[in-house]
C-alpha atoms as a PDB file:
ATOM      1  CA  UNK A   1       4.530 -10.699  16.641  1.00  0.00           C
ATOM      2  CA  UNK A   2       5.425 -13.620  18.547  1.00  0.00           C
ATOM      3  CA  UNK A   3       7.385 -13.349  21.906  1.00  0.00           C
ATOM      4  CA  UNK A   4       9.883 -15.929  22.056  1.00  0.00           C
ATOM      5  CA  UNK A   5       9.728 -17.007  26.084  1.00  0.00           C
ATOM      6  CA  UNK A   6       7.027 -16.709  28.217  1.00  0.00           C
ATOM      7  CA  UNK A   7       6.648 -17.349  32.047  1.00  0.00           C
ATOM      8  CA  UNK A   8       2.844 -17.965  33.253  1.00  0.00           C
ATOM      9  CA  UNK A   9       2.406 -17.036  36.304  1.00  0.00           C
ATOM     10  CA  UNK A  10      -0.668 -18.357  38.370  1.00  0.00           C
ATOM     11  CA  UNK A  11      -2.736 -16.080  37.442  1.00  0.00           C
ATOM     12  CA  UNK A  12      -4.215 -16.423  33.920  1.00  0.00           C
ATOM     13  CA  UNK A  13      -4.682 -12.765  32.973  1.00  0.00           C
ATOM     14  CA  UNK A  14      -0.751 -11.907  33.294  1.00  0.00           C
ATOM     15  CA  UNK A  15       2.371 -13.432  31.218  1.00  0.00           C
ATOM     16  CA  UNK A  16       5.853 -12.512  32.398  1.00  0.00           C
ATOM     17  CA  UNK A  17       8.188 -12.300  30.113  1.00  0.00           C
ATOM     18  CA  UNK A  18      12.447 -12.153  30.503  1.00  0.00           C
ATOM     19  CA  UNK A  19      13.657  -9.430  28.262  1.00  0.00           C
ATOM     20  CA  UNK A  20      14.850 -10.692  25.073  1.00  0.00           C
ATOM     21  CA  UNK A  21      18.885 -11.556  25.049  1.00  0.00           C
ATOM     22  CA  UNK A  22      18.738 -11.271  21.276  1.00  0.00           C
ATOM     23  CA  UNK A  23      19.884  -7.633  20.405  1.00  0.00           C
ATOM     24  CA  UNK A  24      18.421  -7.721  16.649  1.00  0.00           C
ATOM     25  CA  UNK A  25      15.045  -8.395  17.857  1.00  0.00           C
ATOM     26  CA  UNK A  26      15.022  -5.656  20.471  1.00  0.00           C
ATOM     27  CA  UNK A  27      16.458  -3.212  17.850  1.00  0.00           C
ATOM     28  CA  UNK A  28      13.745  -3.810  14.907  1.00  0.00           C
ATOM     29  CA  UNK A  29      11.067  -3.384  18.075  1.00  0.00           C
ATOM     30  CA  UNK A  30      12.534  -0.600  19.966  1.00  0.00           C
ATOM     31  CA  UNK A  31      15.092   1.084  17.875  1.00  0.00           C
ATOM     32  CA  UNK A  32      14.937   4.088  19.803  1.00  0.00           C
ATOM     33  CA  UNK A  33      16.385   2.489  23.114  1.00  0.00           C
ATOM     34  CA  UNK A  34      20.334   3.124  23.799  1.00  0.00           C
ATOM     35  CA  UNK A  35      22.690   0.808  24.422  1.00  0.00           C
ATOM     36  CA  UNK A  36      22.815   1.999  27.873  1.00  0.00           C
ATOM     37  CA  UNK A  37      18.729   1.463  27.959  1.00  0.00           C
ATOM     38  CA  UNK A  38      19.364  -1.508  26.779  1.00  0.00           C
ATOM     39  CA  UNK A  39      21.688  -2.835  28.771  1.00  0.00           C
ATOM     40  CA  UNK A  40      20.002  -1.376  32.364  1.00  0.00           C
ATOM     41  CA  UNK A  41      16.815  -3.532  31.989  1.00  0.00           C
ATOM     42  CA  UNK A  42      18.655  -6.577  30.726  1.00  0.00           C
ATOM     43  CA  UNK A  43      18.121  -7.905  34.163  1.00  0.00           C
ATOM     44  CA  UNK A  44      14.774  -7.145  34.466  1.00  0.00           C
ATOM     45  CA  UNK A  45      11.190  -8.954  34.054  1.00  0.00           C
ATOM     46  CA  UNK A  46       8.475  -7.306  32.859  1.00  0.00           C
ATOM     47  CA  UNK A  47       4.931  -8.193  33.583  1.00  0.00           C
ATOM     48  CA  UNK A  48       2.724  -8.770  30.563  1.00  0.00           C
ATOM     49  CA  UNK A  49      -0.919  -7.928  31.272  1.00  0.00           C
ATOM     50  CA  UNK A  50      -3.819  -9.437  28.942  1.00  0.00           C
ATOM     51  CA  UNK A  51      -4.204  -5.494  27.639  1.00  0.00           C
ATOM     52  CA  UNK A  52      -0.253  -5.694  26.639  1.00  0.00           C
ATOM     53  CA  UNK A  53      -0.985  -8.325  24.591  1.00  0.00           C
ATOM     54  CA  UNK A  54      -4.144  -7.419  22.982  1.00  0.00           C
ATOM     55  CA  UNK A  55      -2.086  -4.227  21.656  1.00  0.00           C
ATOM     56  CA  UNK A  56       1.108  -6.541  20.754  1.00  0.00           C
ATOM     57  CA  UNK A  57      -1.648  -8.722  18.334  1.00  0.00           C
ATOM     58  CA  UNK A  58      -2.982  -5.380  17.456  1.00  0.00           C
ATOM     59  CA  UNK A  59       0.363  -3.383  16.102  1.00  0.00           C
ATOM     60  CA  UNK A  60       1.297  -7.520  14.419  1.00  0.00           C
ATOM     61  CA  UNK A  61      -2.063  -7.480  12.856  1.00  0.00           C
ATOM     62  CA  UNK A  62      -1.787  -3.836  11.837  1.00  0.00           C
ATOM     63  CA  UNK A  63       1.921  -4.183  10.655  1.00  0.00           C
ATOM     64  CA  UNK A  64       0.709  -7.297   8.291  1.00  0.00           C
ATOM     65  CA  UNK A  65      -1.434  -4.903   7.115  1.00  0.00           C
ATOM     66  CA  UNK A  66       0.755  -2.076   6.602  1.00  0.00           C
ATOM     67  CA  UNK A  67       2.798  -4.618   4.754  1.00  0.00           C
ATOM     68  CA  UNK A  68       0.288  -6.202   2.330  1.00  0.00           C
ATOM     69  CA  UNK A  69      -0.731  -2.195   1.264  1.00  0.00           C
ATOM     70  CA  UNK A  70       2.912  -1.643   0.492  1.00  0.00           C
ATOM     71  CA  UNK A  71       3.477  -4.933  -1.539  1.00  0.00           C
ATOM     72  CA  UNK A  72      -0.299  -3.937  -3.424  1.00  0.00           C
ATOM     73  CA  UNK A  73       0.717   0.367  -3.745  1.00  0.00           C
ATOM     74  CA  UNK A  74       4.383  -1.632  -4.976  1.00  0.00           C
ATOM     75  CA  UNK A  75       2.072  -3.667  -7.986  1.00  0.00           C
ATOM     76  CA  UNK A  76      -0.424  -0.671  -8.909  1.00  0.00           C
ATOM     77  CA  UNK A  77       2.604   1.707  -9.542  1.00  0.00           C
ATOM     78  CA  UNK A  78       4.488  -1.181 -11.701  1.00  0.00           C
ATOM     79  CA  UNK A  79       1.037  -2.057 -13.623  1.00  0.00           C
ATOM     80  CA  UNK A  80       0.905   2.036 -14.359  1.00  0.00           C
ATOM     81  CA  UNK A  81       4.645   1.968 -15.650  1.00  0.00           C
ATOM     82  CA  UNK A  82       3.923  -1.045 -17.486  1.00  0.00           C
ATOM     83  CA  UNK A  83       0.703   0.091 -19.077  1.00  0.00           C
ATOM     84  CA  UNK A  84       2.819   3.483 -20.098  1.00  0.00           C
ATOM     85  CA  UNK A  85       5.697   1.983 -21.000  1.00  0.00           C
ATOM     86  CA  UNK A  86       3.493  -0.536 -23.612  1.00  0.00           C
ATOM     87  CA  UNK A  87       1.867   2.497 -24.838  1.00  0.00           C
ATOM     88  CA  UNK A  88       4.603   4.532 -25.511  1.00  0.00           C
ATOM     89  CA  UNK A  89       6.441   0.832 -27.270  1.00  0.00           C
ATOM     90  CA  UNK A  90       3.023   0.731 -29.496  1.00  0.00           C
ATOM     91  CA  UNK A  91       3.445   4.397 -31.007  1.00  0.00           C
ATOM     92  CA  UNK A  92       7.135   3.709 -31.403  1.00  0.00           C
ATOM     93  CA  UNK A  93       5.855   0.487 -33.143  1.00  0.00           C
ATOM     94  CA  UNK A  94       3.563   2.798 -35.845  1.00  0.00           C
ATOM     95  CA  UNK A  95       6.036   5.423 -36.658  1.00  0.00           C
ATOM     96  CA  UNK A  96       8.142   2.338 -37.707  1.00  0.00           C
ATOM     97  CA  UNK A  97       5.835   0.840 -39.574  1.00  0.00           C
ATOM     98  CA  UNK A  98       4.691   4.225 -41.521  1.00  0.00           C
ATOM     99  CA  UNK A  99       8.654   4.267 -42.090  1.00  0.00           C
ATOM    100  CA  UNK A 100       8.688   1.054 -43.490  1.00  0.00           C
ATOM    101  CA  UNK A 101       5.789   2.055 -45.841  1.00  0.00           C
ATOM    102  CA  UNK A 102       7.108   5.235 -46.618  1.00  0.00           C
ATOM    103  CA  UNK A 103      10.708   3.975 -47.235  1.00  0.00           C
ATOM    104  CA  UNK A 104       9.763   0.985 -49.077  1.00  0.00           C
ATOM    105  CA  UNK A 105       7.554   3.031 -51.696  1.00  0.00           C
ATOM    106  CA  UNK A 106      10.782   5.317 -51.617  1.00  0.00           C
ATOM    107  CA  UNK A 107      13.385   2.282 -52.391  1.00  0.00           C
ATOM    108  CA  UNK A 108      11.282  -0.763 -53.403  1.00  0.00           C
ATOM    109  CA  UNK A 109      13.652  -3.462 -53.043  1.00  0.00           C
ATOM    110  CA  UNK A 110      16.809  -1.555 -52.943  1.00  0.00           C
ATOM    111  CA  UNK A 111      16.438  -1.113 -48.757  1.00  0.00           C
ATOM    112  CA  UNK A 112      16.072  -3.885 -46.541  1.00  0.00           C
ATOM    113  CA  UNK A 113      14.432  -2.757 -43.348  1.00  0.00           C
ATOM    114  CA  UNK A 114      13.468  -6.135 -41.666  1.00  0.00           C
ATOM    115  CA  UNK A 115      15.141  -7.102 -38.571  1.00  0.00           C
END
């Protein structure tokens, strides 16, 4: 996660940072804050210490993460539906063709059963 402004103060352990005027970012991060939460610490600064932003990389890092799981969970179950789907099109595709067989030896050239 990337903070958008940033306000170094002199010393080189602490960041300040304005709170974000953009309400869609502070929704997807804090989406349990009211409006009126919101809207009381619009004015405010808050300090960001050097273990603040080892746990902002951290929860970015982990989110990636999280994300990249999903995405590969997302491809394993569509591989499995695939792989049963295929199977269950390949026995369709042998009861047809015992049909076929069975029909043609039936009807000879009387049926046509090519598509």
């Amino acid at each position: 996660m990337m903070l958008s402004r940033r306000m170094v103060s002199s010393s080189s352990t602490s960041t300040r940072i304005p709170p974000s005027s953009s309400p869609r970012s502070a929704d997807r991060l804090t989406p349990q804050l009211s409006k009126e939460d919101e809207e009381a610490s619009h004015g405010e600064e808050t300090e960001v210490r050097r273990e603040d932003q080892e746990k902002i990389n951290r929860f970015s890092r982990l989110h990636q993460r999280e994300t990249a799981l999903q995405e590969q969970l997302k491809t394993k179950q569509i591989d499995e539906e695939v792989s049963k789907i295929e199977g269950q099109l390949g026995e369709l595709r042998d009861e047809l063709q015992q049909l076929k067989v069975a029909l043609y030896a039936r009807f000879g050239r009387s049926i046509n059963l090519e598509t």
